[in-house]
Protein backbone atom coordinates (compact mmCIF):
# COMPACT_ATOMS: atom_id res chain seq x y z
CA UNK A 1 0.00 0.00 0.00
CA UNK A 2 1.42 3.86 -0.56
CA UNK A 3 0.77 6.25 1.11
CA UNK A 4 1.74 9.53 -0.05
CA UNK A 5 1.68 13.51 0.86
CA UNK A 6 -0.67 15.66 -1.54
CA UNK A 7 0.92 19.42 -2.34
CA UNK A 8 -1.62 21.72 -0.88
CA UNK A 9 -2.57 23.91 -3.84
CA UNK A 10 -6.21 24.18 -4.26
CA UNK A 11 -6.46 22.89 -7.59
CA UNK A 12 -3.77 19.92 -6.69
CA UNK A 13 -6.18 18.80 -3.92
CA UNK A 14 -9.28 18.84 -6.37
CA UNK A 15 -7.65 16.74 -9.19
CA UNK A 16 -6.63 13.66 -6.62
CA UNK A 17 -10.51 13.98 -4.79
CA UNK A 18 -11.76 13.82 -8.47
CA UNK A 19 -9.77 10.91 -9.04
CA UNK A 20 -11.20 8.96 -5.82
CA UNK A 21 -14.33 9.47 -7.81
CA UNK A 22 -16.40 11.90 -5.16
CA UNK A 23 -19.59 13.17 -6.02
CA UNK A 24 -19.48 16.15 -7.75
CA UNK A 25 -21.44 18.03 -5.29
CA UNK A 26 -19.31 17.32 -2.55
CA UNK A 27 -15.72 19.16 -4.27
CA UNK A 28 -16.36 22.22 -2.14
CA UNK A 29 -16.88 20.47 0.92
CA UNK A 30 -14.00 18.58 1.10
CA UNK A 31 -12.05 22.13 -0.28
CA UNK A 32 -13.34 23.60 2.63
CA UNK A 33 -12.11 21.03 4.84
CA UNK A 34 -8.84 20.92 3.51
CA UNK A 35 -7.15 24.08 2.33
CA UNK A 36 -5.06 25.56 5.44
CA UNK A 37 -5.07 29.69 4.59
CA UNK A 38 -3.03 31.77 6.83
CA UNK A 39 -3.65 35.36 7.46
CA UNK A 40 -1.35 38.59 9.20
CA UNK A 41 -2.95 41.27 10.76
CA UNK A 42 -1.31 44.43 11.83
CA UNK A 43 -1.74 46.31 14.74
CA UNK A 44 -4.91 45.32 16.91
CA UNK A 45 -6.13 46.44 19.96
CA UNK A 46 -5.31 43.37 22.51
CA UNK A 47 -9.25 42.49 23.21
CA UNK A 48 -9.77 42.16 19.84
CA UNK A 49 -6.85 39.87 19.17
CA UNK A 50 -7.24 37.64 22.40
CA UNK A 51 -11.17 37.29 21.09
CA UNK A 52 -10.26 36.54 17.92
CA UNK A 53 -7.81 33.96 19.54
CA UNK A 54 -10.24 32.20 21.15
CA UNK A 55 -12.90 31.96 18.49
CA UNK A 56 -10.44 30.38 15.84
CA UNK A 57 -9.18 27.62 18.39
CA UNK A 58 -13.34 27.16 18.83
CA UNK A 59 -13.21 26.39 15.46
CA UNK A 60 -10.40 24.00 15.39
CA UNK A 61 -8.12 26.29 14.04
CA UNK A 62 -5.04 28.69 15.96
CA UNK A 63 -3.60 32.54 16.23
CA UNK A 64 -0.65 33.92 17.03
CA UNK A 65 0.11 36.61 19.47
CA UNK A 66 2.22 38.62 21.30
CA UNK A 67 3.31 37.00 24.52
CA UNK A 68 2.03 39.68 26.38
CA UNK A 69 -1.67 39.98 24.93
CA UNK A 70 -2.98 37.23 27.14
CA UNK A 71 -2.60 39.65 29.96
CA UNK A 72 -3.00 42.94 28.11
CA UNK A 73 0.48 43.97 29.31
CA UNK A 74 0.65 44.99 25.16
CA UNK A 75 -2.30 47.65 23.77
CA UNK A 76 -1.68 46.56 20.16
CA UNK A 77 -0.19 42.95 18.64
CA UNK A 78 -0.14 41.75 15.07
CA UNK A 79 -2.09 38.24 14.77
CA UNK A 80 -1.22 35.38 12.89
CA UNK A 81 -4.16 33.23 11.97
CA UNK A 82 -4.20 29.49 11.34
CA UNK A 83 -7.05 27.42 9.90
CA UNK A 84 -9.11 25.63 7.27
CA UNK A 85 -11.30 27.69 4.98
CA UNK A 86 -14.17 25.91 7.15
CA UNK A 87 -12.60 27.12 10.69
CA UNK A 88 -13.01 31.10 8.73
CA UNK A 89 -16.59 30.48 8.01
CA UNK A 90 -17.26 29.68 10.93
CA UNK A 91 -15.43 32.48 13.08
CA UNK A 92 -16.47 34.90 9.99
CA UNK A 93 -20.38 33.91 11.11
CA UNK A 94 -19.44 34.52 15.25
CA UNK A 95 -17.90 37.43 14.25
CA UNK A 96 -21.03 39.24 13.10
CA UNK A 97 -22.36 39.61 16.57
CA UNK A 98 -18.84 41.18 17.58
CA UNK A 99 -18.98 44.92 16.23
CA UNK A 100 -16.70 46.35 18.88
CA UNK A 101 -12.94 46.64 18.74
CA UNK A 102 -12.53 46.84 15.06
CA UNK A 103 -14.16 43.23 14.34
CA UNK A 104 -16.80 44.36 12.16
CA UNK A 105 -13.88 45.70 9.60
CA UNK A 106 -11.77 43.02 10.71
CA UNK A 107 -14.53 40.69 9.58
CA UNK A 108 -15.08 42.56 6.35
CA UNK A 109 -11.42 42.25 5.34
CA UNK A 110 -10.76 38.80 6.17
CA UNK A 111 -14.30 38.03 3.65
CA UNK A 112 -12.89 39.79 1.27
CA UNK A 113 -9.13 37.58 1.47
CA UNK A 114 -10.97 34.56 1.61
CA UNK A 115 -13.25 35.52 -1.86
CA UNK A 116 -9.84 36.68 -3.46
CA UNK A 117 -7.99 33.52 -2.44
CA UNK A 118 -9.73 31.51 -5.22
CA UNK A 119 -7.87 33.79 -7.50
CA UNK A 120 -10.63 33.89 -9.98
CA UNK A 121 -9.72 36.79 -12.02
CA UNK A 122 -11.64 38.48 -13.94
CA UNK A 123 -10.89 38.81 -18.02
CA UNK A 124 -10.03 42.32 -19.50
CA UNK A 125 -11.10 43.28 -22.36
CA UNK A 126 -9.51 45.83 -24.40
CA UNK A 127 -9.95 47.99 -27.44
CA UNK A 128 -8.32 45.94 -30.18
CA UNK A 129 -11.07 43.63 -29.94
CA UNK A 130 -8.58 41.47 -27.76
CA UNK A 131 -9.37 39.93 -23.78
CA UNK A 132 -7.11 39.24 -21.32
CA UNK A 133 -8.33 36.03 -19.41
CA UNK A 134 -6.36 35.23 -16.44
CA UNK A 135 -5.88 31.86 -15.57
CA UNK A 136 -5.59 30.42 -19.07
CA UNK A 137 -2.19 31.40 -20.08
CA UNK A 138 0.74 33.65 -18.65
CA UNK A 139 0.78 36.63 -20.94
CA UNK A 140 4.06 38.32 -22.27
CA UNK A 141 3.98 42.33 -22.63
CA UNK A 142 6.86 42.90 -25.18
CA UNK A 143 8.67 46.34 -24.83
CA UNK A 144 9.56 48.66 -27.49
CA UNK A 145 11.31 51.66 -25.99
CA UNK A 146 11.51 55.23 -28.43
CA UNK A 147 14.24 56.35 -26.62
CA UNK A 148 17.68 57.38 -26.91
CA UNK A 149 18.65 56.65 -23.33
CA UNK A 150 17.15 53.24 -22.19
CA UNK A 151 19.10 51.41 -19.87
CA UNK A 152 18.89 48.04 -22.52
CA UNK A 153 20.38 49.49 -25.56
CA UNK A 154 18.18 46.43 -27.47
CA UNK A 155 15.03 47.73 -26.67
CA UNK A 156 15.56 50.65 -28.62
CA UNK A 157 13.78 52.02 -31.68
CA UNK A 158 15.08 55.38 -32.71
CA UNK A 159 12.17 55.50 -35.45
CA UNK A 160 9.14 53.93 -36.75
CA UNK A 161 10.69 51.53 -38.97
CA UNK A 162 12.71 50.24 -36.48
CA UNK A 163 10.24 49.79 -34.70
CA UNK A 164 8.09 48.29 -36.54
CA UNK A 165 11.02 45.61 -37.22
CA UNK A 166 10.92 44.98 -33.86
CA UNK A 167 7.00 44.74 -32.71
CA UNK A 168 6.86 42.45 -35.86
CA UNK A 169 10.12 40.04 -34.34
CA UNK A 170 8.12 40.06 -31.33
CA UNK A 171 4.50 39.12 -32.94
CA UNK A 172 6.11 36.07 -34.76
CA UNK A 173 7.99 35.44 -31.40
CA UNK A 174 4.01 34.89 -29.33
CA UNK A 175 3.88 38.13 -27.85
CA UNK A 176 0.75 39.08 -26.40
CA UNK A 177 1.18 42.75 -25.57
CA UNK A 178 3.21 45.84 -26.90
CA UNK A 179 4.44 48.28 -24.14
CA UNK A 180 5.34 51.46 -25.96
CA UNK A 181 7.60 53.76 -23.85
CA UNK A 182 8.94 57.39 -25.05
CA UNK A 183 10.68 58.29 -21.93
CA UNK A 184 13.18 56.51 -20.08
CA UNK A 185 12.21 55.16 -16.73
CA UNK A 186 15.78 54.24 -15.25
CA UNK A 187 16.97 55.04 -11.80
CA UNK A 188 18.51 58.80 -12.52
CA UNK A 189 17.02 59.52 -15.52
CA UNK A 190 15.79 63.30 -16.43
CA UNK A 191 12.41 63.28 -17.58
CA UNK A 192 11.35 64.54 -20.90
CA UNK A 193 8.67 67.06 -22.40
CA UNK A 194 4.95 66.19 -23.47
CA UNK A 195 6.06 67.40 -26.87
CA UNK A 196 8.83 64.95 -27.11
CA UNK A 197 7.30 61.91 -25.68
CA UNK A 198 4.42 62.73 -28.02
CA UNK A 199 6.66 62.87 -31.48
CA UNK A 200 8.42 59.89 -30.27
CA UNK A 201 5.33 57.25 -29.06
CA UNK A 202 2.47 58.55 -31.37
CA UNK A 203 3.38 58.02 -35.03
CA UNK A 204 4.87 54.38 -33.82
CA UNK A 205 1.55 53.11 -31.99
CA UNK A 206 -0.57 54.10 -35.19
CA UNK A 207 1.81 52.43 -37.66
CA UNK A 208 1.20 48.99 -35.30
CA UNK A 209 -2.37 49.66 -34.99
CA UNK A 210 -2.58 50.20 -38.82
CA UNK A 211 -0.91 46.52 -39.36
CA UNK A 212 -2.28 44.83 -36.35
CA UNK A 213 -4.91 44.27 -33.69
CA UNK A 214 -2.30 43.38 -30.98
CA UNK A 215 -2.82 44.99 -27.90
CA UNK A 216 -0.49 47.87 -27.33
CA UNK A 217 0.09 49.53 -23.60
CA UNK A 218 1.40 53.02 -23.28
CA UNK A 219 4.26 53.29 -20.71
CA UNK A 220 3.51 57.04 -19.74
CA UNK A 221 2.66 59.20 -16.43
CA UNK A 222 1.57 62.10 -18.36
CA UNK A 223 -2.22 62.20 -19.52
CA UNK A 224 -1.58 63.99 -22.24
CA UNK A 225 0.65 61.28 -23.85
CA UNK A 226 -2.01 58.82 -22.76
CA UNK A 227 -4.90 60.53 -24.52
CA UNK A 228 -3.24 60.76 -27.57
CA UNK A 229 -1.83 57.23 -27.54
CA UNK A 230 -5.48 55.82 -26.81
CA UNK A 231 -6.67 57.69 -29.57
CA UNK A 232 -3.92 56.45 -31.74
CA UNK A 233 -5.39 53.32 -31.03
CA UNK A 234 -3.55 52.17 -27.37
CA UNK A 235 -5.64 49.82 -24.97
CA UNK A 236 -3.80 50.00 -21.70
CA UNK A 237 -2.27 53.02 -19.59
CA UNK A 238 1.26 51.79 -18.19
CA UNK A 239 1.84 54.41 -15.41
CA UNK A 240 4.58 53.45 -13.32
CA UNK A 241 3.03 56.35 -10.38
CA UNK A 242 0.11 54.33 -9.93
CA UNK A 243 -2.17 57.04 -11.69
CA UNK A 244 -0.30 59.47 -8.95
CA UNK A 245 2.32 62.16 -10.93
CA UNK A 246 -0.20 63.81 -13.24
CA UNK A 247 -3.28 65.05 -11.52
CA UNK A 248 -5.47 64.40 -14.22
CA UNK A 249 -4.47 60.84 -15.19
CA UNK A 250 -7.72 59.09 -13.02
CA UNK A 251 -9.79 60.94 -14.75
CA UNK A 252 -8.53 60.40 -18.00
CA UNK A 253 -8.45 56.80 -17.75
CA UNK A 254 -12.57 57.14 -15.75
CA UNK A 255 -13.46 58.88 -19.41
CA UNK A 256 -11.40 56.89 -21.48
CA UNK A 257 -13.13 53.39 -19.48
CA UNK A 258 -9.98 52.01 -19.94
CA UNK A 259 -7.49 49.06 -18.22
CA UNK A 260 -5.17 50.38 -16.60
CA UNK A 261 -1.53 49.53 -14.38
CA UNK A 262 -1.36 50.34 -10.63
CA UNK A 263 2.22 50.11 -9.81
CA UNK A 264 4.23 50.83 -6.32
CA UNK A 265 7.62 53.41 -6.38
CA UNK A 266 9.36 54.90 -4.28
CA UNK A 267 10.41 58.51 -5.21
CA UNK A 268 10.67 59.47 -8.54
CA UNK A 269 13.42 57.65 -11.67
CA UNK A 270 15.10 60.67 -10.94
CA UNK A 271 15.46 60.26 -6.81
CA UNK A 272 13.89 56.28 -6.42
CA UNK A 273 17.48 54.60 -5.59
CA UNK A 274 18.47 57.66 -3.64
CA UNK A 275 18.90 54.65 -0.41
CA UNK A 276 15.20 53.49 -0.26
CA UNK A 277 14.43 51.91 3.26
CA UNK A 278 11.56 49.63 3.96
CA UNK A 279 10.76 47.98 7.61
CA UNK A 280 8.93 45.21 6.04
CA UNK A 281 8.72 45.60 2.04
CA UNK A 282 6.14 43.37 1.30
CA UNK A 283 3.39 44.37 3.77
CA UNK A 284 4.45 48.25 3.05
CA UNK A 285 4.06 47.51 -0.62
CA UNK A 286 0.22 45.52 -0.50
CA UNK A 287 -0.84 47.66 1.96
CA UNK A 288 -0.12 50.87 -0.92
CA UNK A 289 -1.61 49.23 -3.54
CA UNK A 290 -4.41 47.91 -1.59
CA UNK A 291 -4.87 51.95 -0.24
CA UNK A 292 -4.46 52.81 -3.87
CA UNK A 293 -6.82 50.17 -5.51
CA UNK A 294 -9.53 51.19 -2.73
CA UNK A 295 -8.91 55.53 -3.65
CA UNK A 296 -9.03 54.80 -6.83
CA UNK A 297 -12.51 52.70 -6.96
CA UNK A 298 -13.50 55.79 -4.60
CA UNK A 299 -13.13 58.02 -7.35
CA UNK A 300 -15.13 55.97 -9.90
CA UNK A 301 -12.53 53.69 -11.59
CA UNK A 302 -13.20 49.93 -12.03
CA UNK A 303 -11.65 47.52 -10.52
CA UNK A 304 -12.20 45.08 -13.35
CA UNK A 305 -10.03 47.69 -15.10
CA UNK A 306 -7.13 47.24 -13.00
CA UNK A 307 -4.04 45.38 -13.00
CA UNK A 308 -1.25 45.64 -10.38
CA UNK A 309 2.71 46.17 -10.11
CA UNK A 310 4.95 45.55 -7.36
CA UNK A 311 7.44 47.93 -9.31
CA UNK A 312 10.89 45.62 -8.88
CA UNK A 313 13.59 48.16 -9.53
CA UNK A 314 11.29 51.39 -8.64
CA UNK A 315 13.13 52.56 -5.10
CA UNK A 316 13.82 49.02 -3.94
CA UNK A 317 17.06 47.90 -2.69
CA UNK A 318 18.60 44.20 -4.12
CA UNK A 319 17.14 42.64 -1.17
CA UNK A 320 13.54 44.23 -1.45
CA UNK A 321 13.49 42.85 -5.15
CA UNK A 322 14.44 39.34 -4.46
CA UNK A 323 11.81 39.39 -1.33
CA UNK A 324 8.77 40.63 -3.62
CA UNK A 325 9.67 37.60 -5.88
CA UNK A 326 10.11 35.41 -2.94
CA UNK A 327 6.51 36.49 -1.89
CA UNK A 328 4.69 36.91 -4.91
CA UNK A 329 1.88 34.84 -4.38
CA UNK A 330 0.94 37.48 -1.27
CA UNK A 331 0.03 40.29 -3.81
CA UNK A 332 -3.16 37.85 -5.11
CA UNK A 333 -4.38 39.03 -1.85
CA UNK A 334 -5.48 42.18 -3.74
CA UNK A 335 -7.57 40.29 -6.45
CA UNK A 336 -6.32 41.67 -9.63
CA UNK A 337 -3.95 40.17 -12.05
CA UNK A 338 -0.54 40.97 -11.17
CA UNK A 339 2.22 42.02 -13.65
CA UNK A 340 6.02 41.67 -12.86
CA UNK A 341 8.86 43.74 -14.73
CA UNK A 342 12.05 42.25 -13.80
CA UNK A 343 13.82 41.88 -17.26
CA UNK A 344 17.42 42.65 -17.21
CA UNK A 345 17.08 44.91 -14.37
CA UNK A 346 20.15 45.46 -11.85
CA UNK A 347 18.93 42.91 -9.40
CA UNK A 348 20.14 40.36 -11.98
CA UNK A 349 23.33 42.19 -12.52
CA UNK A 350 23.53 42.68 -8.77
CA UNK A 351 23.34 38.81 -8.02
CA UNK A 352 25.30 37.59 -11.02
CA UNK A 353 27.54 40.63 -11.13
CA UNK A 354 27.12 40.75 -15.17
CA UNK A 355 26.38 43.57 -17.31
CA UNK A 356 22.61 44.45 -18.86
CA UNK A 357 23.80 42.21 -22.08
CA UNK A 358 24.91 39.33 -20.33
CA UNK A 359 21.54 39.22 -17.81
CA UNK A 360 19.16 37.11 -20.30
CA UNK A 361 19.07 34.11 -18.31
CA UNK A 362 18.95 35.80 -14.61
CA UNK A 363 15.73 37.30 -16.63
CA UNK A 364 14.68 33.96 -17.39
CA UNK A 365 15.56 32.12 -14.24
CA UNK A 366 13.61 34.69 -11.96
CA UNK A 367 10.55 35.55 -14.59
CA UNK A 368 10.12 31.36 -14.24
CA UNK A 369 9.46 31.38 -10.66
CA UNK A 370 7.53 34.76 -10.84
CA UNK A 371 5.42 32.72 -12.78
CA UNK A 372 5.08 29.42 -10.84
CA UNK A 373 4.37 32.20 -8.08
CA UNK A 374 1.43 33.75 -9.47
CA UNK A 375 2.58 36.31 -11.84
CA UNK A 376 -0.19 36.90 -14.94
CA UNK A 377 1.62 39.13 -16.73
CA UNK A 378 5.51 39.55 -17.30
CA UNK A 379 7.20 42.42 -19.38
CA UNK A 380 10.06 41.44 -21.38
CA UNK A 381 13.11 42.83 -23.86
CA UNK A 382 13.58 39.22 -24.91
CA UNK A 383 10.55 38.29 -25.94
CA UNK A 384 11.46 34.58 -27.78
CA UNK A 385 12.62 33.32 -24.77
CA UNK A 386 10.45 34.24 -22.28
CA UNK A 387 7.55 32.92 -24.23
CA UNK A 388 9.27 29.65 -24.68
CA UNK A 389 9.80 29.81 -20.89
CA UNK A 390 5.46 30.96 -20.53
CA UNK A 391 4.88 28.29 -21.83
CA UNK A 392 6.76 25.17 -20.27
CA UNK A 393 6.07 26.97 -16.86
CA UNK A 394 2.11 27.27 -17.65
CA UNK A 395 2.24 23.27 -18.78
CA UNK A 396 3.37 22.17 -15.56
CA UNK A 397 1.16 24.74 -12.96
CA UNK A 398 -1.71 25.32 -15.08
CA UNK A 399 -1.35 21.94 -17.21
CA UNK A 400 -2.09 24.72 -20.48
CA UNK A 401 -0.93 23.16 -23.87
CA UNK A 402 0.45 25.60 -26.35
C-alpha cells in the first residue's frame, strides 16, 4: 500500500478527490475542509486579538500573538491566523455579533481575502477587440522603448521603422502585448517634455495599430501622452506612479473606461534609488496598492479595469526585489492580475555581477518562478525566450498546452 503527501494547492487537492471518484457536489466540501489559509494582521487592539484567539481555536483552528496579549500587558499585537477555509466560516459567522474593537472591519477584510484567495480573475477586455483572461495562459507584454537613453540598448527604436522591425520580431515570437515607452524610466534619468514623448510614441503606436490588432500599452505618467496614444489606437495606460504624478491621469483613464496599471515606487526615476528603506517591504508595498486600488474605486474607476505592479527596480534595494519575488503569491491578496517587470534589471546584474547584455538568463531564471508564483503578466526585452519559458512553466502549474 502507498501512502503519499498531496501538495496543498487548491487545484492539486481537487484533481486527486476527483480521481477517488467523489460526487461532484461534494468538491467544495471537502475544499473547505482541507485548504489551510493563513492570514497577518497588523496592529490590533489586545481584546480584539485575544477574542479573535479564542474563536479560531473554537473552530479547530489557531492565532498567534504577542506574549504579552494574554494579559493585556501589550495595547496593540499583530495576529497570525491558522485554519481551514471551514474554521473562517465559521469564526467569519461569530464574528457578526462582535462589532466592537474593530471586528466588524476586521470581519469585512478577512471576507474579502478569503473571496480573493480563489484567484478567480476576472478577463479584460480591451480595445483591439482582444481579452485578457487570467488563468488560461501567462501573458508576455513585449517592450519597445523610443528612446535614446534606455538602460537596454536592445530595446531601442530610434524610429518607426525600427520599430516596426521589432513589434513584428516580437508578434512572430508569441507576444501578447506591446508596451510602448517614449521616456526613459531608469533610476537617474531626467524626464522629458509632453512634446517629445508625443513625437516619439504617437506616429509608432498608429503604424502597429494600422498593421495589427495586438494589444499595445502606453508606458507614460503624463495624460496627455495617454490621450493621444489611446486615440492612436492604445488599450492599456502603463503608469509606473500608480495614476499618482499627473493630476489628471484618473480621470482620463474614468473617461477613457480604460485598463489600466497600478504600480508601487518609491520617489521618482530621478530620486527612487536615492537609499530606499523599507521595515517590512512586502506588507508596506500591498498595503499601498491595496490603499491605492480602494482611492481609486473611490473616485469611480473599475476595478475590473485594474491590473497591479509591485514595481521591482522602482526605489527598492537588491534585497527588497528578491523578497517581492520570494513572496509573490501574497500580492493575489489584492484580487487583480498581477504584472512583474524584472527583465534585465540590476537585481540580476547585482546577483550575477554581469552587465545588462549578459543578464538574459537571470531574466529567465527569476521571470520562471515569478510565474510558478502567481505572476499573470511579465514584461520582457527578450521576448522569444520568455515565451518559450510561458509556456513550459504554464504546462506544468496550469497543465495549459500551447
Amino acid at each position: 500500500m502507498l501512502v503519499r503527501e498531496i501538495r496543498t494547492a487548491p487545484d492539486r487537492i481537487i484533481e486527486e478527490i476527483e480521481k477517488v471518484g467523489v460526487a461532484k457536489d461534494a468538491l467544495a466540501i471537502f475544499l473547505s475542509k482541507a485548504i489551510f489559509e493563513v492570514f497577518k494582521l497588523y496592529d490590533l487592539p489586545t481584546p480584539a486579538a485575544n477574542i479573535l484567539k479564542q474563536e479560531m481555536l473554537a473552530a479547530g483552528g489557531d492565532a498567534a500573538v504577542h506574549k504579552h496579549a494574554i494579559n493585556c500587558k501589550v495595547d496593540k499585537t499583530d495576529v497570525v491566523l491558522l485554519g481551514m477555509k471551514k474554521t473562517y466560516e465559521v469564526v467569519l459567522e461569530k464574528l457578526k455579533m462582535m462589532p466592537y474593537w474593530g471586528l466588524d472591519e476586521i470581519r469585512e477584510k478577512l471576507e474579502a481575502l478569503l473571496t480573493n484567495a480563489s484567484y478567480d480573475l476576472k478577463p479584460i477586455h480591451l480595445r483591439c477587440g482582444k481579452t485578457l483572461e487570467f488563468g488560461k495562459k501567462t501573458y508576455v507584454m513585449g517592450v519597445v522603448n523610443v528612446t535614446p537613453d534606455s538602460f537596454y540598448p536592445k530595446s531601442r527604436a530610434l524610429n518607426v521603422e525600427k520599430g516596426i522591425e521589432k513589434v513584428n520580431e516580437m508578434i512572430e515570437a508569441g507576444v501578447d502585448i506591446i508596451d510602448i515607452g517614449g521616456e526613459s524610466t531608469r533610476p537617474g534619468a531626467e524626464p522629458v517634455s509632453v512634446e517629445e514623448e508625443l513625437s516619439r510614441v504617437i506616429p509608432l503606436i498608429k503604424s502597429i495599430r494600422e498593421r495589427w490588432d495586438i494589444p499595445i500599452s502606453i508606458d507614460t505618467y503624463k495624460s496627455e501622452v495617454a490621450r493621444e496614444a489611446l486615440r492612436a489606437g492604445a488599450d492599456i495606460v502603463n503608469d509606473i506612479s500608480g495614476l499618482n504624478f499627473d493630476p489628471d491621469m484618473i480621470a482620463l483613464v474614468k473617461k477613457e473606461d480604460c485598463p489600466f496599471v497600478v504600480m508601487h515606487i518609491k520617489g521618482t526615476p530621478k530620486n527612487m534609488q536615492n537609499a530606499p528603506y523599507y521595515e517590512d517591504c512586502v506588507r508596506e508595498i500591498v498595503e499601498y496598492l491595496q490603499n491605492r486600488v480602494e482611492e481609486l474605486v473611490d473616485k469611480g474607476l473599475k476595478r475590473e479595469n485594474m491590473i497591479v505592479d509591485p514595481g521591482i527596480g522602482f526605489g527598492k534595494r537588491v534585497e527588497d526585489n528578491l523578497e517581492i519575488l520570494k513572496n509573490l503569491e501574497e500580492f493575489k491578496c489584492l484580487g487583480l492580475p498581477v504584472l512583474v517587470g524584472i527583465s534585465r534589471k540590476s537585481v540580476i546584474g547585482n546577483v550575477l555581477n554581469l552587465p545588462v547584455e549578459e543578464r538574459l538568463e537571470g531574466t529567465l531564471a527569476l521571470n520562471a518562478y515569478a510565474i510558478s508564483r502567481g505572476a499573470n503578466i511579465i514584461r520582457v526585452h527578450d521576448v522569444k525566450e520568455n515565451v518559450r519559458v510561458c509556456r513550459m512553466v504554464d504546462a506544468v502549474e496550469r497543465r495549459i498546452k500551447p
